[in-house]
PDB file of N, CA and C in Angstrom:
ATOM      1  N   UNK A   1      14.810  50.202 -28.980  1.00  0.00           N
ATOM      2  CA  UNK A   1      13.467  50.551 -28.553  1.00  0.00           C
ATOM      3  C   UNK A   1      12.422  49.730 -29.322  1.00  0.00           C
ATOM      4  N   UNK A   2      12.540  49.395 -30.540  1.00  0.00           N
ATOM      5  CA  UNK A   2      11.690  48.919 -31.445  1.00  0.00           C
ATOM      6  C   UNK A   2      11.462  47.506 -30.811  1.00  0.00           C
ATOM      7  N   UNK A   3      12.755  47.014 -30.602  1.00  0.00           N
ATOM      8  CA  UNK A   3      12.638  45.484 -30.189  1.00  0.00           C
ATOM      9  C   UNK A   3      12.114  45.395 -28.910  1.00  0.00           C
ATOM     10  N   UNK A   4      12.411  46.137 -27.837  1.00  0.00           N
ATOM     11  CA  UNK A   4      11.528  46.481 -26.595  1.00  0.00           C
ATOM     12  C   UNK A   4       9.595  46.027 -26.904  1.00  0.00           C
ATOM     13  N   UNK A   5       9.216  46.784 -27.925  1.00  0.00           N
ATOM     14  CA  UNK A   5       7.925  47.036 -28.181  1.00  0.00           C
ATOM     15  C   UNK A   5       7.465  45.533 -29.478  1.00  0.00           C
ATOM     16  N   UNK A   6       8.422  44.928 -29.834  1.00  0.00           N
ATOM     17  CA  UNK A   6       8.192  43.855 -30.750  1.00  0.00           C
ATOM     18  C   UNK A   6       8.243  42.859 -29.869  1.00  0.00           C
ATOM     19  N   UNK A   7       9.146  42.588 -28.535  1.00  0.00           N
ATOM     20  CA  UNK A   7       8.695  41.909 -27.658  1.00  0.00           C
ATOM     21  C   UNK A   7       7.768  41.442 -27.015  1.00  0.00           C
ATOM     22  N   UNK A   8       7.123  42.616 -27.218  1.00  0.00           N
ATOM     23  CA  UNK A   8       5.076  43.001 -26.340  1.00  0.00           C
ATOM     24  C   UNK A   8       4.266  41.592 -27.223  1.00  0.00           C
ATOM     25  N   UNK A   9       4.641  41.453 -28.855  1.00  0.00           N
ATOM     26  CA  UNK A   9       4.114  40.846 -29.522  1.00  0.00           C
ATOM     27  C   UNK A   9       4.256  39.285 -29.837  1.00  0.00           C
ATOM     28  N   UNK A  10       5.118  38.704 -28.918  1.00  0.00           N
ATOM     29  CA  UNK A  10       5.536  37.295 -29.011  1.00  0.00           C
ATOM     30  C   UNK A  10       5.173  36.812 -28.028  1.00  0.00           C
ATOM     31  N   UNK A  11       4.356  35.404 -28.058  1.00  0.00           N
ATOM     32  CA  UNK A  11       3.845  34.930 -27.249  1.00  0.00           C
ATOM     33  C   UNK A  11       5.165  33.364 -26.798  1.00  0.00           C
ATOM     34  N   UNK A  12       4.979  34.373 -25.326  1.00  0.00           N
ATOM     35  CA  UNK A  12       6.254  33.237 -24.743  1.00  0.00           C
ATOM     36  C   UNK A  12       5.662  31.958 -24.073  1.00  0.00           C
ATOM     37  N   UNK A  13       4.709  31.841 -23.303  1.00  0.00           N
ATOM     38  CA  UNK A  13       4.267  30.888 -22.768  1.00  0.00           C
ATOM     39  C   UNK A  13       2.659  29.826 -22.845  1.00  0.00           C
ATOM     40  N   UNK A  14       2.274  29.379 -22.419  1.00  0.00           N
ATOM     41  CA  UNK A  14       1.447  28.891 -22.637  1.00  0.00           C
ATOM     42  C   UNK A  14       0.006  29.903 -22.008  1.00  0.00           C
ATOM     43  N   UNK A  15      -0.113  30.175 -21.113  1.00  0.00           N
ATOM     44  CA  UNK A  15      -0.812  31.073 -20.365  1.00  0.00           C
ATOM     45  C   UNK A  15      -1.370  32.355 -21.266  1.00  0.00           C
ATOM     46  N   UNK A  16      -0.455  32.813 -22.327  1.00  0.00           N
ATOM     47  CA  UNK A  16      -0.138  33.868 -22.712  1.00  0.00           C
ATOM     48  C   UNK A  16      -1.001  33.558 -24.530  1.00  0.00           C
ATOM     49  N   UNK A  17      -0.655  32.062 -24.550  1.00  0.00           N
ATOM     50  CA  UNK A  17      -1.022  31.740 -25.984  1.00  0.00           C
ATOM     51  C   UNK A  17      -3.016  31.002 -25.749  1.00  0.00           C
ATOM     52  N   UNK A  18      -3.257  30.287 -24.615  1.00  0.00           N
ATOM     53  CA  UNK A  18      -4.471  30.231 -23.881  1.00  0.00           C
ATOM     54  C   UNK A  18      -5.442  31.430 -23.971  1.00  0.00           C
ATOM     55  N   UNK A  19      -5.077  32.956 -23.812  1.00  0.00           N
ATOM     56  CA  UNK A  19      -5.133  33.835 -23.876  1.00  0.00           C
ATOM     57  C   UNK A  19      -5.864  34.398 -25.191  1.00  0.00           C
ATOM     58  N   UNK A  20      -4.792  34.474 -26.183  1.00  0.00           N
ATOM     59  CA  UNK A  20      -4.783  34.522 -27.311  1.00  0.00           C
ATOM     60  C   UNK A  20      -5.891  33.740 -28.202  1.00  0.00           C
ATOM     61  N   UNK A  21      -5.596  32.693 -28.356  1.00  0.00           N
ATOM     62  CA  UNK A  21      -6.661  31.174 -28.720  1.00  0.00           C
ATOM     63  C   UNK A  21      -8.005  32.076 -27.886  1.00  0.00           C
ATOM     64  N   UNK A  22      -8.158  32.273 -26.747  1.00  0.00           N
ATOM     65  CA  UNK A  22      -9.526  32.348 -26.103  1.00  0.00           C
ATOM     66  C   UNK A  22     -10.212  33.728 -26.824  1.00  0.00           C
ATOM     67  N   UNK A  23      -9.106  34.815 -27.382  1.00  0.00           N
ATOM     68  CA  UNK A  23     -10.145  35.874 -27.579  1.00  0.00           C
ATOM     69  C   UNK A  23     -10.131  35.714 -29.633  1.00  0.00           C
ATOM     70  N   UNK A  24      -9.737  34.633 -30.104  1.00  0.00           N
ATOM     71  CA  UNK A  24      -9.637  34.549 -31.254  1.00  0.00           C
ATOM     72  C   UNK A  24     -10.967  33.359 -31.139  1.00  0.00           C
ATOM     73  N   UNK A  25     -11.312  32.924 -30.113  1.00  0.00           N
ATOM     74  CA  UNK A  25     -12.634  32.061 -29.914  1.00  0.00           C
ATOM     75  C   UNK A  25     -14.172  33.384 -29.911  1.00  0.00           C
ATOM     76  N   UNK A  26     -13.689  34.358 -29.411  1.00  0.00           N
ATOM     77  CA  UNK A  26     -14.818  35.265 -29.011  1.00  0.00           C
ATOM     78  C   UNK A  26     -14.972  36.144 -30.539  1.00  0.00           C
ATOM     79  N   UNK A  27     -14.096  36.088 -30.791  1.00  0.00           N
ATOM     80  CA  UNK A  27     -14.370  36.708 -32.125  1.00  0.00           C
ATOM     81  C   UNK A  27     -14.891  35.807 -33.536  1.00  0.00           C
ATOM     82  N   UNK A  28     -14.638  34.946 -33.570  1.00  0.00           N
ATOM     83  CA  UNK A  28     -14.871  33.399 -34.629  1.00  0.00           C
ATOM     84  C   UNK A  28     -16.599  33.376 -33.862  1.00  0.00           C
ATOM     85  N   UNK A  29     -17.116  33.428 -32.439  1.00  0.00           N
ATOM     86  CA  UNK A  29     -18.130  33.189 -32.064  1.00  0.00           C
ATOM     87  C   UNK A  29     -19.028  34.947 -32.624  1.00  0.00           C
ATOM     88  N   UNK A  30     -18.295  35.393 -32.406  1.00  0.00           N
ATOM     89  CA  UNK A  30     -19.462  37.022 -32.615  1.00  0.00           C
ATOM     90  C   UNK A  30     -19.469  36.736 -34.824  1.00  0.00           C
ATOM     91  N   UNK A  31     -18.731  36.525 -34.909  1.00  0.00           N
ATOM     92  CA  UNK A  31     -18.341  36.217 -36.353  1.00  0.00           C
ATOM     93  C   UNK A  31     -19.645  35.203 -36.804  1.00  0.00           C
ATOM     94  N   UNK A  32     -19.952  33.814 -36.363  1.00  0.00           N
ATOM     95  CA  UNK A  32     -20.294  32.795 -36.903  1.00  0.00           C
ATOM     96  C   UNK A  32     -21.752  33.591 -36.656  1.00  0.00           C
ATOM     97  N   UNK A  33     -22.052  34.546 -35.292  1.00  0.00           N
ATOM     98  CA  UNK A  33     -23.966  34.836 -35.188  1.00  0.00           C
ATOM     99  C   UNK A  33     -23.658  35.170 -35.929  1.00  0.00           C
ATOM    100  N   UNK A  34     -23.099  36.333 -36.485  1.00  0.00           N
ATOM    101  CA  UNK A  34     -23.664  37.354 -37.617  1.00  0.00           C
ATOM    102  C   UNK A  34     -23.805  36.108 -38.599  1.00  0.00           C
ATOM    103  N   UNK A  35     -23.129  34.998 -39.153  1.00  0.00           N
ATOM    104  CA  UNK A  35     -23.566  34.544 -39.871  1.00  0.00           C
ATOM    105  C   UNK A  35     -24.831  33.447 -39.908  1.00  0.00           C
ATOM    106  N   UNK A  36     -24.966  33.290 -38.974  1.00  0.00           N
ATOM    107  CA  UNK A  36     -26.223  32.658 -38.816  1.00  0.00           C
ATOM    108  C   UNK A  36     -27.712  33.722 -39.249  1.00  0.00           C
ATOM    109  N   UNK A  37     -27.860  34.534 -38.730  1.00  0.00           N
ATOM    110  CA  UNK A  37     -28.401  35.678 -38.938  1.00  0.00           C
ATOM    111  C   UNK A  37     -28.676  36.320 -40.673  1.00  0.00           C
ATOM    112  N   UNK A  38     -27.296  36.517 -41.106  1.00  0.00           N
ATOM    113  CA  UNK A  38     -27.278  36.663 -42.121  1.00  0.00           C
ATOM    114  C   UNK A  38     -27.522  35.737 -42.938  1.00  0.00           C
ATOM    115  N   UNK A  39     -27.453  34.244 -43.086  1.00  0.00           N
ATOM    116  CA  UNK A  39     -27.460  33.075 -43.955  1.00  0.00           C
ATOM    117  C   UNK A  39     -28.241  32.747 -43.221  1.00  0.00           C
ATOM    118  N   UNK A  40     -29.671  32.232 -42.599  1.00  0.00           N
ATOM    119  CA  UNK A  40     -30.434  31.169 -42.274  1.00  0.00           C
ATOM    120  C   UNK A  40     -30.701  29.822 -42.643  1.00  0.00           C
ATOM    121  N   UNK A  41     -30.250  29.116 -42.204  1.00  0.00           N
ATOM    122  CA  UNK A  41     -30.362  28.062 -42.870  1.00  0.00           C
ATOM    123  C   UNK A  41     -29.276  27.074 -42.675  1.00  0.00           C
ATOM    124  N   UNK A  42     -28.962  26.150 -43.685  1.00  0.00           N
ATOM    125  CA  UNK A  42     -27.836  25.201 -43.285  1.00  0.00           C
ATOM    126  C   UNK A  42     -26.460  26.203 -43.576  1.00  0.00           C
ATOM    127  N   UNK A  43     -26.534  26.889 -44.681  1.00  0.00           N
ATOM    128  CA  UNK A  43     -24.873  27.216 -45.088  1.00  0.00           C
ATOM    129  C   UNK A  43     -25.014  28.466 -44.046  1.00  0.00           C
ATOM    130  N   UNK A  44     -25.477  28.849 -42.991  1.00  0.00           N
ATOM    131  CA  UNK A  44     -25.056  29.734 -42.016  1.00  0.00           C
ATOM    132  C   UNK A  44     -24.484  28.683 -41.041  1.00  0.00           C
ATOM    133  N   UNK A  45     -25.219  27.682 -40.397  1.00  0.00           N
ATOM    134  CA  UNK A  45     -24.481  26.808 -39.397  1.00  0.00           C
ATOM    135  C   UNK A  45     -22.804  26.099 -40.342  1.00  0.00           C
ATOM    136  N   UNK A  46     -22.977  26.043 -41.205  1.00  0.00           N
ATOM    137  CA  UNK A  46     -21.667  25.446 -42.186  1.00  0.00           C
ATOM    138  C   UNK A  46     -20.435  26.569 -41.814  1.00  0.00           C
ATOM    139  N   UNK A  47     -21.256  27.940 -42.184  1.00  0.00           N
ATOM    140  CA  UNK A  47     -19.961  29.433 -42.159  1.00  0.00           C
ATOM    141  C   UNK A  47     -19.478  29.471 -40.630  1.00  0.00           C
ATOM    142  N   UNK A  48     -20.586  29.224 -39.389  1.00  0.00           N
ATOM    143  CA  UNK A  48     -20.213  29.120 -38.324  1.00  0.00           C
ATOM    144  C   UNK A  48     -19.015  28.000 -37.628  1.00  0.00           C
ATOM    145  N   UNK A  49     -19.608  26.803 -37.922  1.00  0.00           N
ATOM    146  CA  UNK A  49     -18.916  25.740 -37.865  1.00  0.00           C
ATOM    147  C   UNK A  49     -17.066  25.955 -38.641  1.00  0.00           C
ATOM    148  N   UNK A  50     -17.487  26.780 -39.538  1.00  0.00           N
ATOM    149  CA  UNK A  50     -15.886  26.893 -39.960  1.00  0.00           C
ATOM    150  C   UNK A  50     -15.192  28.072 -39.326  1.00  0.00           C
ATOM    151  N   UNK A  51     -15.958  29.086 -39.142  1.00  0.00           N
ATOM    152  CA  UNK A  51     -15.393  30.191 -38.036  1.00  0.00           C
ATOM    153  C   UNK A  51     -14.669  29.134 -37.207  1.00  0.00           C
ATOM    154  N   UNK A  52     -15.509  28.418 -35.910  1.00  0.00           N
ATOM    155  CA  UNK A  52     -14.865  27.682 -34.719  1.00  0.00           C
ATOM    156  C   UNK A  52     -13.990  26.411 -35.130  1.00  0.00           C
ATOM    157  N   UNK A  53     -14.180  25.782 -36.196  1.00  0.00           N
ATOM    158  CA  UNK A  53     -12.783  24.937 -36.779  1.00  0.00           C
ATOM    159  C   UNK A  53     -11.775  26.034 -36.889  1.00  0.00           C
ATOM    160  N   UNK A  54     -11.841  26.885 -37.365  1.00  0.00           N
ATOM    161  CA  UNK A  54     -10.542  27.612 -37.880  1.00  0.00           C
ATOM    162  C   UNK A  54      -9.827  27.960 -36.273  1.00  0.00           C
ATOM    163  N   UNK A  55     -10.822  28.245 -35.383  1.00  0.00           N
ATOM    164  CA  UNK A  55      -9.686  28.453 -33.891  1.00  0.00           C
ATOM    165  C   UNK A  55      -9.501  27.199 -33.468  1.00  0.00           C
ATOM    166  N   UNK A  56      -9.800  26.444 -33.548  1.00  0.00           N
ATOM    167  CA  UNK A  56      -9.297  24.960 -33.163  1.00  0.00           C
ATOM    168  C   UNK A  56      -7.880  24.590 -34.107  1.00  0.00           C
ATOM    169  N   UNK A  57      -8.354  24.916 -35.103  1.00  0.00           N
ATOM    170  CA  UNK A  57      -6.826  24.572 -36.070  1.00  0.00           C
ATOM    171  C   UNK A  57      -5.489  25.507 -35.736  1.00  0.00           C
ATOM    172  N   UNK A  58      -5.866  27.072 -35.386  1.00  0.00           N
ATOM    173  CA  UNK A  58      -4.820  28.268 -35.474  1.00  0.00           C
ATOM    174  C   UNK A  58      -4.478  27.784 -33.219  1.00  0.00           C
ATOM    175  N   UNK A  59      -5.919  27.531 -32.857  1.00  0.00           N
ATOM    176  CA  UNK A  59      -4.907  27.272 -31.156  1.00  0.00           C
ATOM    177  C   UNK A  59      -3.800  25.776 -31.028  1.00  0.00           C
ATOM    178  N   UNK A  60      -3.922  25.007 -32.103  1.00  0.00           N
ATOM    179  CA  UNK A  60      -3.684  24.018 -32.084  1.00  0.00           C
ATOM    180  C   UNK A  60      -1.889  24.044 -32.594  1.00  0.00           C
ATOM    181  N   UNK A  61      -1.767  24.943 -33.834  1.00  0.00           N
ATOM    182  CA  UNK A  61      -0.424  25.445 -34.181  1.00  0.00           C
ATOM    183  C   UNK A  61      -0.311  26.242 -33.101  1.00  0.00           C
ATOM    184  N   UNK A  62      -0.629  27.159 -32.909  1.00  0.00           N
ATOM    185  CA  UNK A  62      -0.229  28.228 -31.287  1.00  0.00           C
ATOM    186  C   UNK A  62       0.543  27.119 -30.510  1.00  0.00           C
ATOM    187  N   UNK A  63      -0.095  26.430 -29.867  1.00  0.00           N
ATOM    188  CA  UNK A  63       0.382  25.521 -28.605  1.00  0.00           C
ATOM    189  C   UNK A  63       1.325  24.364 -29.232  1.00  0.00           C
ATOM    190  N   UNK A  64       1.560  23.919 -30.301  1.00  0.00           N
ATOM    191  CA  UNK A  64       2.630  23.253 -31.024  1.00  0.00           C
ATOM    192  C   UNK A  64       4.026  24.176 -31.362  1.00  0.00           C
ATOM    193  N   UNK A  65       3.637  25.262 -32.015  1.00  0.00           N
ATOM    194  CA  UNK A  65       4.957  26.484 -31.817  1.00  0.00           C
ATOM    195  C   UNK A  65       5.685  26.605 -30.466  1.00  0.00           C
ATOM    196  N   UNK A  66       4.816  26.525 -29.586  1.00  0.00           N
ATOM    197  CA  UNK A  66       5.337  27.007 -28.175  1.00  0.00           C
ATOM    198  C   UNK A  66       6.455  26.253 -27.778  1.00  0.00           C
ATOM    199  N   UNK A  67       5.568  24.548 -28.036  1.00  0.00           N
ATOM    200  CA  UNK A  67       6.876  23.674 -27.549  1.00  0.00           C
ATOM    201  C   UNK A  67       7.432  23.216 -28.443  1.00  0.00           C
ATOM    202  N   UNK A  68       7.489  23.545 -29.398  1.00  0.00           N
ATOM    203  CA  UNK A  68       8.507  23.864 -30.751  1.00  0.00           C
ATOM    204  C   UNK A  68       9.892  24.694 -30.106  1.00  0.00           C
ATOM    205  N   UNK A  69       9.360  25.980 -29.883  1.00  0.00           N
ATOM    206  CA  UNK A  69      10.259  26.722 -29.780  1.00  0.00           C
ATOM    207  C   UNK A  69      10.852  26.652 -27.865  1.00  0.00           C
ATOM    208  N   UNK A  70      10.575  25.977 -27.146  1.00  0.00           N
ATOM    209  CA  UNK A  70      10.674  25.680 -25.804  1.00  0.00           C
ATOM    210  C   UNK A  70      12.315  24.359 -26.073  1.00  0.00           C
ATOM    211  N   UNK A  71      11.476  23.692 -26.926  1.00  0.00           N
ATOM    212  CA  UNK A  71      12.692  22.132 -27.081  1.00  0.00           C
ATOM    213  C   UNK A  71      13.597  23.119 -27.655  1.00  0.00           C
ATOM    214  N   UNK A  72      13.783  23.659 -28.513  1.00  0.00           N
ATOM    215  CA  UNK A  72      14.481  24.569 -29.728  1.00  0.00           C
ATOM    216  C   UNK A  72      15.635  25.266 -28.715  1.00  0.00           C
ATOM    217  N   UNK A  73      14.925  25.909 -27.818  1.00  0.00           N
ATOM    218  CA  UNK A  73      15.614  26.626 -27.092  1.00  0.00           C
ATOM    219  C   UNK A  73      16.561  26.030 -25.814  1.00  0.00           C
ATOM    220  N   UNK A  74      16.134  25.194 -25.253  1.00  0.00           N
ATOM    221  CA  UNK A  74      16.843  24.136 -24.864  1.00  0.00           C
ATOM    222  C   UNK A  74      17.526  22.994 -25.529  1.00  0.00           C
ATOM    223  N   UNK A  75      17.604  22.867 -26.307  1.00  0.00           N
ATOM    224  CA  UNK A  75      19.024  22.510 -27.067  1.00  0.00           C
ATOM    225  C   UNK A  75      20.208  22.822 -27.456  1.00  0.00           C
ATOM    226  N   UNK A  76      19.580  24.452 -27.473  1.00  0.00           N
ATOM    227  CA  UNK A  76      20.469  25.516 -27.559  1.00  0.00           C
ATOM    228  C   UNK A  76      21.047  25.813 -26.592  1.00  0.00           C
ATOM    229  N   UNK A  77      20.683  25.745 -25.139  1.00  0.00           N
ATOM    230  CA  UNK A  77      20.993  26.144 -24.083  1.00  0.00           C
ATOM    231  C   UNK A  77      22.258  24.528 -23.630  1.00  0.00           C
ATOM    232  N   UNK A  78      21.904  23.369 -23.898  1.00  0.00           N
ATOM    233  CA  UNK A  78      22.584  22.051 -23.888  1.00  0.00           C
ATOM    234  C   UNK A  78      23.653  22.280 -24.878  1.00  0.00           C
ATOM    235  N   UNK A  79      23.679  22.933 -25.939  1.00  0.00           N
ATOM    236  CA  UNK A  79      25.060  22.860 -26.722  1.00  0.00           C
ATOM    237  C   UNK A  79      25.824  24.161 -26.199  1.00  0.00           C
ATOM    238  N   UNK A  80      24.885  25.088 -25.465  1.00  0.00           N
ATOM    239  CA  UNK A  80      26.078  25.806 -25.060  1.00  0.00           C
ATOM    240  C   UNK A  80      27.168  25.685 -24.070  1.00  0.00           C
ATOM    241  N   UNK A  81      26.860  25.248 -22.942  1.00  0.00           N
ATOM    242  CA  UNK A  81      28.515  24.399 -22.539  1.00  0.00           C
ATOM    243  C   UNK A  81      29.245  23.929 -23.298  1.00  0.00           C
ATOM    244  N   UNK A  82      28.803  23.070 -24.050  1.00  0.00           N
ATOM    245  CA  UNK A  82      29.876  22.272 -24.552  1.00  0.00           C
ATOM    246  C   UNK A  82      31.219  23.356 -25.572  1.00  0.00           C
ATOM    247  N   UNK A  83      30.223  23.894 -26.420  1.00  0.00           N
ATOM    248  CA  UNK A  83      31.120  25.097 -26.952  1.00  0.00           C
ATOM    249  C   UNK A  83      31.839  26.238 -26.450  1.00  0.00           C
ATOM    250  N   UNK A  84      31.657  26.161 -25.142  1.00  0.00           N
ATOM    251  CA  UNK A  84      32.860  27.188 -24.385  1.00  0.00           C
ATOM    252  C   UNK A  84      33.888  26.453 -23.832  1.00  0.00           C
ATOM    253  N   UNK A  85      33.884  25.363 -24.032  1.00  0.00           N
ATOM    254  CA  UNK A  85      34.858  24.335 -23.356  1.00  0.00           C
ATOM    255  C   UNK A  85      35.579  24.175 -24.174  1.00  0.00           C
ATOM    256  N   UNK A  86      35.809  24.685 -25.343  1.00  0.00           N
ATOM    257  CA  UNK A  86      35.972  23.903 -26.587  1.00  0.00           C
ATOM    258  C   UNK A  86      37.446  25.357 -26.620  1.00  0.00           C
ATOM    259  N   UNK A  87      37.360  26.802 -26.270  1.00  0.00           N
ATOM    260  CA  UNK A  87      38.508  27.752 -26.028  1.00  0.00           C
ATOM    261  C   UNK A  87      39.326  27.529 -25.487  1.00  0.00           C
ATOM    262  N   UNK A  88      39.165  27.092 -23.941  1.00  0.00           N
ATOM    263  CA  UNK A  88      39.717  26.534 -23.055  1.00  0.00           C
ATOM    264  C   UNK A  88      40.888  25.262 -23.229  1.00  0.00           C
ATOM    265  N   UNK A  89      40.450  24.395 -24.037  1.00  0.00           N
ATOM    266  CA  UNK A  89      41.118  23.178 -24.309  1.00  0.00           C
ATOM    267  C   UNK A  89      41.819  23.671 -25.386  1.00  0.00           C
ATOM    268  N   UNK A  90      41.568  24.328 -26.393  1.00  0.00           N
ATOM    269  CA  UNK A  90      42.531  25.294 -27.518  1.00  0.00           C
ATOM    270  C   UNK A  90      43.973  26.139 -26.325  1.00  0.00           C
ATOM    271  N   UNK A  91      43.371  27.029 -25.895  1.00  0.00           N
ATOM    272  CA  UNK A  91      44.406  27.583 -25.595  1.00  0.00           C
ATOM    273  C   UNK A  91      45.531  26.511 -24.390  1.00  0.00           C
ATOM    274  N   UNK A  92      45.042  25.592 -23.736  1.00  0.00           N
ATOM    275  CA  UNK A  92      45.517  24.617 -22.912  1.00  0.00           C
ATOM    276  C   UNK A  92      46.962  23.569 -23.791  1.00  0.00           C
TER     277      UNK A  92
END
């Protein structure tokens, strides 16, 4: 059951990680007014500016993991033939 519900939490596709990245943009943006607001001046546009670098850097690993783990998984899926063939010719 646990893993059922830990499933909910892994982002499988791209669509899904787009998603993600977009509401980690809305929050870095509600984040940077308050700091504008709060800091006037240059080091408020500086705190902002690093809010929206930081989702550019975290969507940027997001969408590199993905096809990280996409190749990863298809390699895995390419060595698996070969290793069931491998019983077959034993017991032969």
């Amino acid at each position: 059951m646990l893993r059922k519900i830990g499933r909910l939490f892994v982002i499988k596709s791209n669509w899904e990680a787009y998603m993600v990245i977009y509401a980690l943009a809305l929050g870095a943006i509600e984040r940077g007014s308050v700091y504008l607001t709060r800091f006037p001046g240059f080091g408020g546009k500086l705190l902002f500016l690093a809010c929206t670098g930081a989702v550019f850097m975290g969507g940027a690993k997001i969408l590199d993991c993905i096809k990280y783990e996409k190749a990863a998984l298809l390699a895995k899926v390419e060595q698996a033939p070969d290793q069931d063939m491998e019983p077959e010719r034993k017991a032969a």
